[in-house]
Protein backbone atom coordinates (compact mmCIF):
# COMPACT_ATOMS: atom_id res chain seq x y z
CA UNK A 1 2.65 -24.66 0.56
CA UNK A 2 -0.26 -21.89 0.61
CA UNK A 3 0.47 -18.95 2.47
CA UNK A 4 -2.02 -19.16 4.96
CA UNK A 5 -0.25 -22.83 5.65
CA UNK A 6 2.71 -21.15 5.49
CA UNK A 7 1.93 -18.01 7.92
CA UNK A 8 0.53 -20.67 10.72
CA UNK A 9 3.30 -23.24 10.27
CA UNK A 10 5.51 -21.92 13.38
CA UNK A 11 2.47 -20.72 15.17
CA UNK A 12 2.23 -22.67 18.27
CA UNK A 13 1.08 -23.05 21.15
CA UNK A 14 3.37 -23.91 23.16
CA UNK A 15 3.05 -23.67 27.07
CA UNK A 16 -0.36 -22.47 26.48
CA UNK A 17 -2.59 -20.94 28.84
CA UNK A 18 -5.63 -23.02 28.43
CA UNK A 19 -8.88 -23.11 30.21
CA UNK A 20 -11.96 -24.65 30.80
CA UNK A 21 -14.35 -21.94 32.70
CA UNK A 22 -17.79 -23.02 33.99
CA UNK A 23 -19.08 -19.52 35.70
CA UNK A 24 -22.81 -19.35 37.35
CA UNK A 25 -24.00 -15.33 36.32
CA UNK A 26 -23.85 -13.34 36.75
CA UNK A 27 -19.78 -12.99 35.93
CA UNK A 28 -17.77 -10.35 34.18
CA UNK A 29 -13.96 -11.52 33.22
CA UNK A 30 -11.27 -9.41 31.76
CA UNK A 31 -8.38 -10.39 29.29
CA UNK A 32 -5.88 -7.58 29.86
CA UNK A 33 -2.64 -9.66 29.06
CA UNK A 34 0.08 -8.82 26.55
CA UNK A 35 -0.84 -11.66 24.52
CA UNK A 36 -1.61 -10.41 20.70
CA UNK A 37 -3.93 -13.23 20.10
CA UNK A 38 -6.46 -15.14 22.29
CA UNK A 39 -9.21 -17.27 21.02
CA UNK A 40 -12.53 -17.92 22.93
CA UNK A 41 -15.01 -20.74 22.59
CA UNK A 42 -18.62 -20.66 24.37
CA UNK A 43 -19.15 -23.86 24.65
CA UNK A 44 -22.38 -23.45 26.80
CA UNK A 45 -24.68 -21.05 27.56
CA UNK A 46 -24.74 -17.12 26.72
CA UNK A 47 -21.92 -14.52 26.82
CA UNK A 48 -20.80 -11.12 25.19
CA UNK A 49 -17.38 -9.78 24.07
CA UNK A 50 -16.48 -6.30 24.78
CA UNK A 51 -13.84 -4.65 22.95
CA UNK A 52 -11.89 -1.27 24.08
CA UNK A 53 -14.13 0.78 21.98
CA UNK A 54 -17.13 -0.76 23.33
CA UNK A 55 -18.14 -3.12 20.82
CA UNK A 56 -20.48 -5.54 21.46
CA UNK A 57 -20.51 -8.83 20.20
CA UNK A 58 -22.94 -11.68 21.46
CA UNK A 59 -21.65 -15.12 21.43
CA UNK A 60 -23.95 -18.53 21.31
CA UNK A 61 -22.44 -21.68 22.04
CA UNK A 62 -20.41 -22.89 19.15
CA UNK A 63 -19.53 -19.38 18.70
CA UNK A 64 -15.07 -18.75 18.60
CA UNK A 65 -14.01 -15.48 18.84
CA UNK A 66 -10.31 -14.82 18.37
CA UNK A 67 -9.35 -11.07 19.26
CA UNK A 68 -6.00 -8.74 18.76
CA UNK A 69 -6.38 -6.77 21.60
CA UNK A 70 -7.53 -6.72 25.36
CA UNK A 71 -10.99 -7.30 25.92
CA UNK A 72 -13.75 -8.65 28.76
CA UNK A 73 -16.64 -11.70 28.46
CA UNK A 74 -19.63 -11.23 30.60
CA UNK A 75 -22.80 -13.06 30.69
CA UNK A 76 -25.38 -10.40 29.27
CA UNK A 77 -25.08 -6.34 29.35
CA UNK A 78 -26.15 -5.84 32.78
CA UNK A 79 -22.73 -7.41 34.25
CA UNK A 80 -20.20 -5.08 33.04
CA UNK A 81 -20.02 -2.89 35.88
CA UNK A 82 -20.25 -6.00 38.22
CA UNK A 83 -16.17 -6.35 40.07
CA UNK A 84 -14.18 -8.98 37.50
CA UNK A 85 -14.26 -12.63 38.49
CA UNK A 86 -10.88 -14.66 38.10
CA UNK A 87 -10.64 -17.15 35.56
CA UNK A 88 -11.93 -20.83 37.58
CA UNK A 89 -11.50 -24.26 35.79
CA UNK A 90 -13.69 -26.89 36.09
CA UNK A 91 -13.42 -30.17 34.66
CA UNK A 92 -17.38 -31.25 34.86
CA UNK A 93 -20.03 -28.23 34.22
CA UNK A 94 -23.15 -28.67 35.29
CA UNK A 95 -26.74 -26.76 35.52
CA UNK A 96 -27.10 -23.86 33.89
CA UNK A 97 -23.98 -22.43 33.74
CA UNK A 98 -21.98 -20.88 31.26
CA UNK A 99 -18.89 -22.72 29.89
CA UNK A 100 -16.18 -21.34 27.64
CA UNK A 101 -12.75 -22.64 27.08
CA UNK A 102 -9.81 -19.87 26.17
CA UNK A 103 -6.08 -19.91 25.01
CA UNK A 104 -3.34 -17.19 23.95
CA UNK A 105 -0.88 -17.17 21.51
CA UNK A 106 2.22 -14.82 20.91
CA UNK A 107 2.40 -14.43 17.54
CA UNK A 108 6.55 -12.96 16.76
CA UNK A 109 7.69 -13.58 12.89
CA UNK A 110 7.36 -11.81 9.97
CA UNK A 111 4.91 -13.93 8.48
CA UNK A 112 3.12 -13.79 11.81
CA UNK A 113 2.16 -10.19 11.10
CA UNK A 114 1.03 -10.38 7.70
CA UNK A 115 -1.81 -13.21 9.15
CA UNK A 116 -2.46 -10.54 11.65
CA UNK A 117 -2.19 -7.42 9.51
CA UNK A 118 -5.57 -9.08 7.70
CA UNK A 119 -7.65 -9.91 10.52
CA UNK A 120 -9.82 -7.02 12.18
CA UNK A 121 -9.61 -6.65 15.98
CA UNK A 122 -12.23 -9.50 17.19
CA UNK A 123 -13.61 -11.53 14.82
CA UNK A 124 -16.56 -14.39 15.34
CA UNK A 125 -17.14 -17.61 13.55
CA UNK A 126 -20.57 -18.83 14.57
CA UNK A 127 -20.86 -22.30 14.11
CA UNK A 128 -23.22 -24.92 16.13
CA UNK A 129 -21.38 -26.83 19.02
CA UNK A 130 -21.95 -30.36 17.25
CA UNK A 131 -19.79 -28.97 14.00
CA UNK A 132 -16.92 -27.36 16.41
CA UNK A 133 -14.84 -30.77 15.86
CA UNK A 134 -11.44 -29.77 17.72
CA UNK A 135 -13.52 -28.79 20.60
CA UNK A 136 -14.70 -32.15 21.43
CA UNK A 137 -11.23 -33.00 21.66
CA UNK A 138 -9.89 -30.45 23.69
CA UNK A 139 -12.64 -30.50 26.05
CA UNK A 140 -11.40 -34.41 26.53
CA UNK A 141 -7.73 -33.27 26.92
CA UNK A 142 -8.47 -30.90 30.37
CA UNK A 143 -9.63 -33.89 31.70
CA UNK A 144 -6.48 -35.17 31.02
CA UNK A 145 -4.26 -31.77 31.57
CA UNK A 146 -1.98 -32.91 34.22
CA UNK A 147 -0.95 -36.40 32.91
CA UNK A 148 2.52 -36.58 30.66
CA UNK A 149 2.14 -35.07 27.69
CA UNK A 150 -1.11 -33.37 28.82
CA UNK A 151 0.44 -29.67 27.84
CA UNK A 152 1.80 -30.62 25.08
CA UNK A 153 -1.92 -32.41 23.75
CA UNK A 154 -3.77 -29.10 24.88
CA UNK A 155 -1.27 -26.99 22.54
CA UNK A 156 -1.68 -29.15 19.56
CA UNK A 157 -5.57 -29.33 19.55
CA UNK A 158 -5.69 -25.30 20.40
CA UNK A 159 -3.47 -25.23 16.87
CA UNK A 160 -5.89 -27.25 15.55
CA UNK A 161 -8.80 -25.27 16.50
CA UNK A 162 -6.92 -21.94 15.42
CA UNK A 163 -6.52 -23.62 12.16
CA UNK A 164 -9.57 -24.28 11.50
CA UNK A 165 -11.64 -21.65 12.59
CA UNK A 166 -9.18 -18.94 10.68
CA UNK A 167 -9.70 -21.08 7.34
CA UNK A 168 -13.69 -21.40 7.61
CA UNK A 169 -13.73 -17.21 8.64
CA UNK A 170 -11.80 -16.45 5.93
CA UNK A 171 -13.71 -18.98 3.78
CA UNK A 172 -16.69 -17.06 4.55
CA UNK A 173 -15.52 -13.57 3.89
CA UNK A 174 -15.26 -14.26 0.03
CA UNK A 175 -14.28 -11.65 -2.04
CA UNK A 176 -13.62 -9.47 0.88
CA UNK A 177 -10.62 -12.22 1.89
CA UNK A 178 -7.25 -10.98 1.58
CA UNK A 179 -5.60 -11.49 -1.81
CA UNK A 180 -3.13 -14.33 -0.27
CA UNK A 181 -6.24 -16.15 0.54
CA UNK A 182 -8.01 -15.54 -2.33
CA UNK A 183 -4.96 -16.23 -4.61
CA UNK A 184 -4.41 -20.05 -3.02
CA UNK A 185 -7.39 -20.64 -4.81
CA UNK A 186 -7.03 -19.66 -8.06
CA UNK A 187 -6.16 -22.15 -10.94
CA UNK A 188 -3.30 -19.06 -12.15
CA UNK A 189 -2.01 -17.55 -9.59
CA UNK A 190 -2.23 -20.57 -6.93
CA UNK A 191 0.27 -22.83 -8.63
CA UNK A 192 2.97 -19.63 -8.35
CA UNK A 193 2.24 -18.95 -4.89
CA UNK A 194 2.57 -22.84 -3.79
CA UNK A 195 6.22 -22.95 -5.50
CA UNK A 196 7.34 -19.06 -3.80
CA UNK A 197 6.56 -20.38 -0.86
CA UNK A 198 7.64 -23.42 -0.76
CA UNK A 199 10.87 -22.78 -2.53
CA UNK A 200 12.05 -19.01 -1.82
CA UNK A 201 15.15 -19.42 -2.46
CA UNK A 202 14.84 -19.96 -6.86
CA UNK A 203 15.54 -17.74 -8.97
CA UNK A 204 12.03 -17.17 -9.90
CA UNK A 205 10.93 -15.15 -13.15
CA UNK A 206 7.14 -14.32 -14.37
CA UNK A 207 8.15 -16.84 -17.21
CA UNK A 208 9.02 -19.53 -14.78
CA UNK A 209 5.88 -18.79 -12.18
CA UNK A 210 3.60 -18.73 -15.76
CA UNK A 211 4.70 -22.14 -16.68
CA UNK A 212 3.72 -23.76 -12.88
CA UNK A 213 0.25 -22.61 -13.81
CA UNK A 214 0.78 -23.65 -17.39
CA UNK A 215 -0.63 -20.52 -18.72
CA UNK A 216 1.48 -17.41 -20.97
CA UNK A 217 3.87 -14.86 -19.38
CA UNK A 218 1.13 -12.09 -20.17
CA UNK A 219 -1.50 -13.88 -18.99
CA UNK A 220 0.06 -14.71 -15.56
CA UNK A 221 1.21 -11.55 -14.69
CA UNK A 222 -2.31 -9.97 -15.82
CA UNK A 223 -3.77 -12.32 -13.27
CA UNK A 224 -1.51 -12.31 -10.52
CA UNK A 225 -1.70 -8.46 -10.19
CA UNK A 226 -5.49 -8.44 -10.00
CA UNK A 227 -5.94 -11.13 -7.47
CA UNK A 228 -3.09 -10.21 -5.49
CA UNK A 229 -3.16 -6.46 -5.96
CA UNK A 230 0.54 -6.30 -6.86
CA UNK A 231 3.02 -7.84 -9.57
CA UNK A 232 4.51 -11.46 -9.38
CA UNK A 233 7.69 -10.51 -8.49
CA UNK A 234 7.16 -7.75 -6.16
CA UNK A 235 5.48 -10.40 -3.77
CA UNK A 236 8.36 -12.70 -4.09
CA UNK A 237 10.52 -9.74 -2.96
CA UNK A 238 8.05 -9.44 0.00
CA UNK A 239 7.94 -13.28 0.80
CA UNK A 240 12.37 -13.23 1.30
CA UNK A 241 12.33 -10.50 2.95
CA UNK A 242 9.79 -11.93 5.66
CA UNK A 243 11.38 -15.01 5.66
CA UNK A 244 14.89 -13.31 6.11
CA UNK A 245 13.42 -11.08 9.01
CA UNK A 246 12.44 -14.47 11.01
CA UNK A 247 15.41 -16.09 10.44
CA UNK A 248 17.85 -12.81 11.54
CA UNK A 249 15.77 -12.85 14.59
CA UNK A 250 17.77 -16.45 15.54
CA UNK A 251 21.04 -14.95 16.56
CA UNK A 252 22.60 -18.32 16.04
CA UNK A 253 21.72 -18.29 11.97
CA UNK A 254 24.41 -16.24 10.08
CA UNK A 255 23.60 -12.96 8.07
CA UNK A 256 25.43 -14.86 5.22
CA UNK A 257 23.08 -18.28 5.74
CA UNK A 258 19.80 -16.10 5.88
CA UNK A 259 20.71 -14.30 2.80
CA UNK A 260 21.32 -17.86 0.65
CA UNK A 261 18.66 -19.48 2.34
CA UNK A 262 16.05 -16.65 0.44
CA UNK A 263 18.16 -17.00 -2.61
CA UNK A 264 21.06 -13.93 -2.47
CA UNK A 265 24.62 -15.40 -2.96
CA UNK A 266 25.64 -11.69 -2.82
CA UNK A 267 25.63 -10.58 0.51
CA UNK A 268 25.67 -6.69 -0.41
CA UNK A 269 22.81 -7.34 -2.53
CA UNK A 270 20.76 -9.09 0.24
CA UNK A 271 21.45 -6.33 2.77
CA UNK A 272 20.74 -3.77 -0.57
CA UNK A 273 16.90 -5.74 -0.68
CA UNK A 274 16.75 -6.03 3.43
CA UNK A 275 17.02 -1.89 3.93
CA UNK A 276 14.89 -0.79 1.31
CA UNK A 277 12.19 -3.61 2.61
CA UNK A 278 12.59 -3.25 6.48
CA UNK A 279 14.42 0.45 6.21
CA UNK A 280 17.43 -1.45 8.79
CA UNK A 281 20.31 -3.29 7.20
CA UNK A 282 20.32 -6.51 8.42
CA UNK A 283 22.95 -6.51 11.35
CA UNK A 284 20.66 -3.32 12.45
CA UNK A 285 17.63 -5.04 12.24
CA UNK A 286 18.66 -7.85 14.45
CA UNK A 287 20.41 -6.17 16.53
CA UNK A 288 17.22 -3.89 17.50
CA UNK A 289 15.13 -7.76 17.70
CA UNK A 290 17.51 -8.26 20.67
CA UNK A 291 16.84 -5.68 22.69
């Protein structure tokens, strides 16, 4: 498993809010919620994000924005101090209207905030509205919305979509990608982090990571520091110690079972690791997740 793959695999949306807007300008709309992640698609006409700071960003159709923070759409400049329009849904756009479909997600884990620790407050994939594949889909599905299983099709293709336009953005930000990404795709160090994340739990050495990329100890860790700006085993520390935060946030899994399940049979030891990584011993740390 990658760790992009890995950072998105309990990211769902479930219960999303999901909607199909078709707004005649001029229109102004507001996303003020708590959610930490929303994700916009134009799917016709013309429209401009505006961040806190007052950002600009124009959006064509085909354009998906997905944004960290609160933020308003409106249909050009000269909207923004028009009053703010609630969010309408309509299932057949016509004329010359501007259409746009939106959903949230509440990102929570550990390995949630790494993902979001590398994206910058708003960022836009352009792509053309033909090549926007999940969106043909989805726009299908609110047509559908209120039949059985209608939620639970909207969430899966809004996964999909957030899927695939975080892999083509960071796809396109090449060497400015974040080492995790970057490292997934190199012939040395992508072999190690398949098997770290996919098995946290081993024992695992630089000898032992060197020989899943079939390449010397030296050479390994020479790699691995430079495309993931740290040494082999230092990330491995970091990859438990996620995966031990999410899994103390489930009051029903045991301190004990979290601590085997990334690999400590020593339960002082684990807590030992957990403080100096998360600065709370573990019974702390969950604890403060409750309230």
């Amino acid at each position: 498993m990658d760790p992009l793959s890995d950072m998105l695999a309990d990211l769902r949306a479930e219960g999303a809010a999901v909607h199909q807007a078709a707004l005649d300008p001029p229109w102004r709309l507001r996303f003020d919620g708590d959610a930490p992640l929303t994700m916009v698609t134009l799917v016709a006409g013309s429209a401009e994000l505006v961040l806190r700071d007052g950002t600009i960003r124009p959006l064509a159709p085909g354009s998906t924005a997905i944004v960290r923070e609160p933020f308003e759409l409106a249909d050009d400049r000269s909207t923004l101090d028009r009053p703010i329009a609630a969010l309408p849904i309509s299932e057949a756009p016509q004329g010359e209207r501007d259409v746009l479909i939106a959903g949230t997600y509440r990102p929570a884990s550990a390995r949630h905030q790494r993902l979001l620790r590398a994206l910058p407050a708003a960022l836009v994939l352009d792509e053309e509205v033909e090549d926007v594949l999940w969106l043909h889909s989805m726009r299908d599905a609110l047509t559908r919305a209120q039949a059985p299983g209608g939620q639970a099709m909207l969430d899966r293709i809004l996964d999909w979509g957030l899927v695939c336009t975080l892999g083509c953005w960071f796809e396109r930000q090449e060497a400015d990608a974040p080492g995790w990404y970057l490292g997934a795709l190199d012939p040395v160090t992508g072999p190690a982090l398949e098997a770290i994340h996919r098995h946290p739990d081993r024992a695992w050495t630089v000898a032992s990571l060197a020989a899943r990329a079939n390449v010397s100890r030296a050479h390994f860790a020479k790699r691995f520091t430079e495309v993931m700006a740290q040494p082999p085993l230092r990330y491995v520390a970091e990859r438990r110690m996620e995966l031990a935060a999410d899994l103390l946030a489930d009051p029903e899994v045991p301190v004990a079972a979290a601590a085997a399940a990334v690999g400590y049979r020593d339960a002082f030891a684990f807590s030992t690791a957990f403080k100096r990584h998360r600065g709370l011993s573990p019974r702390d740390y969950r604890s403060q997740r409750r309230r």
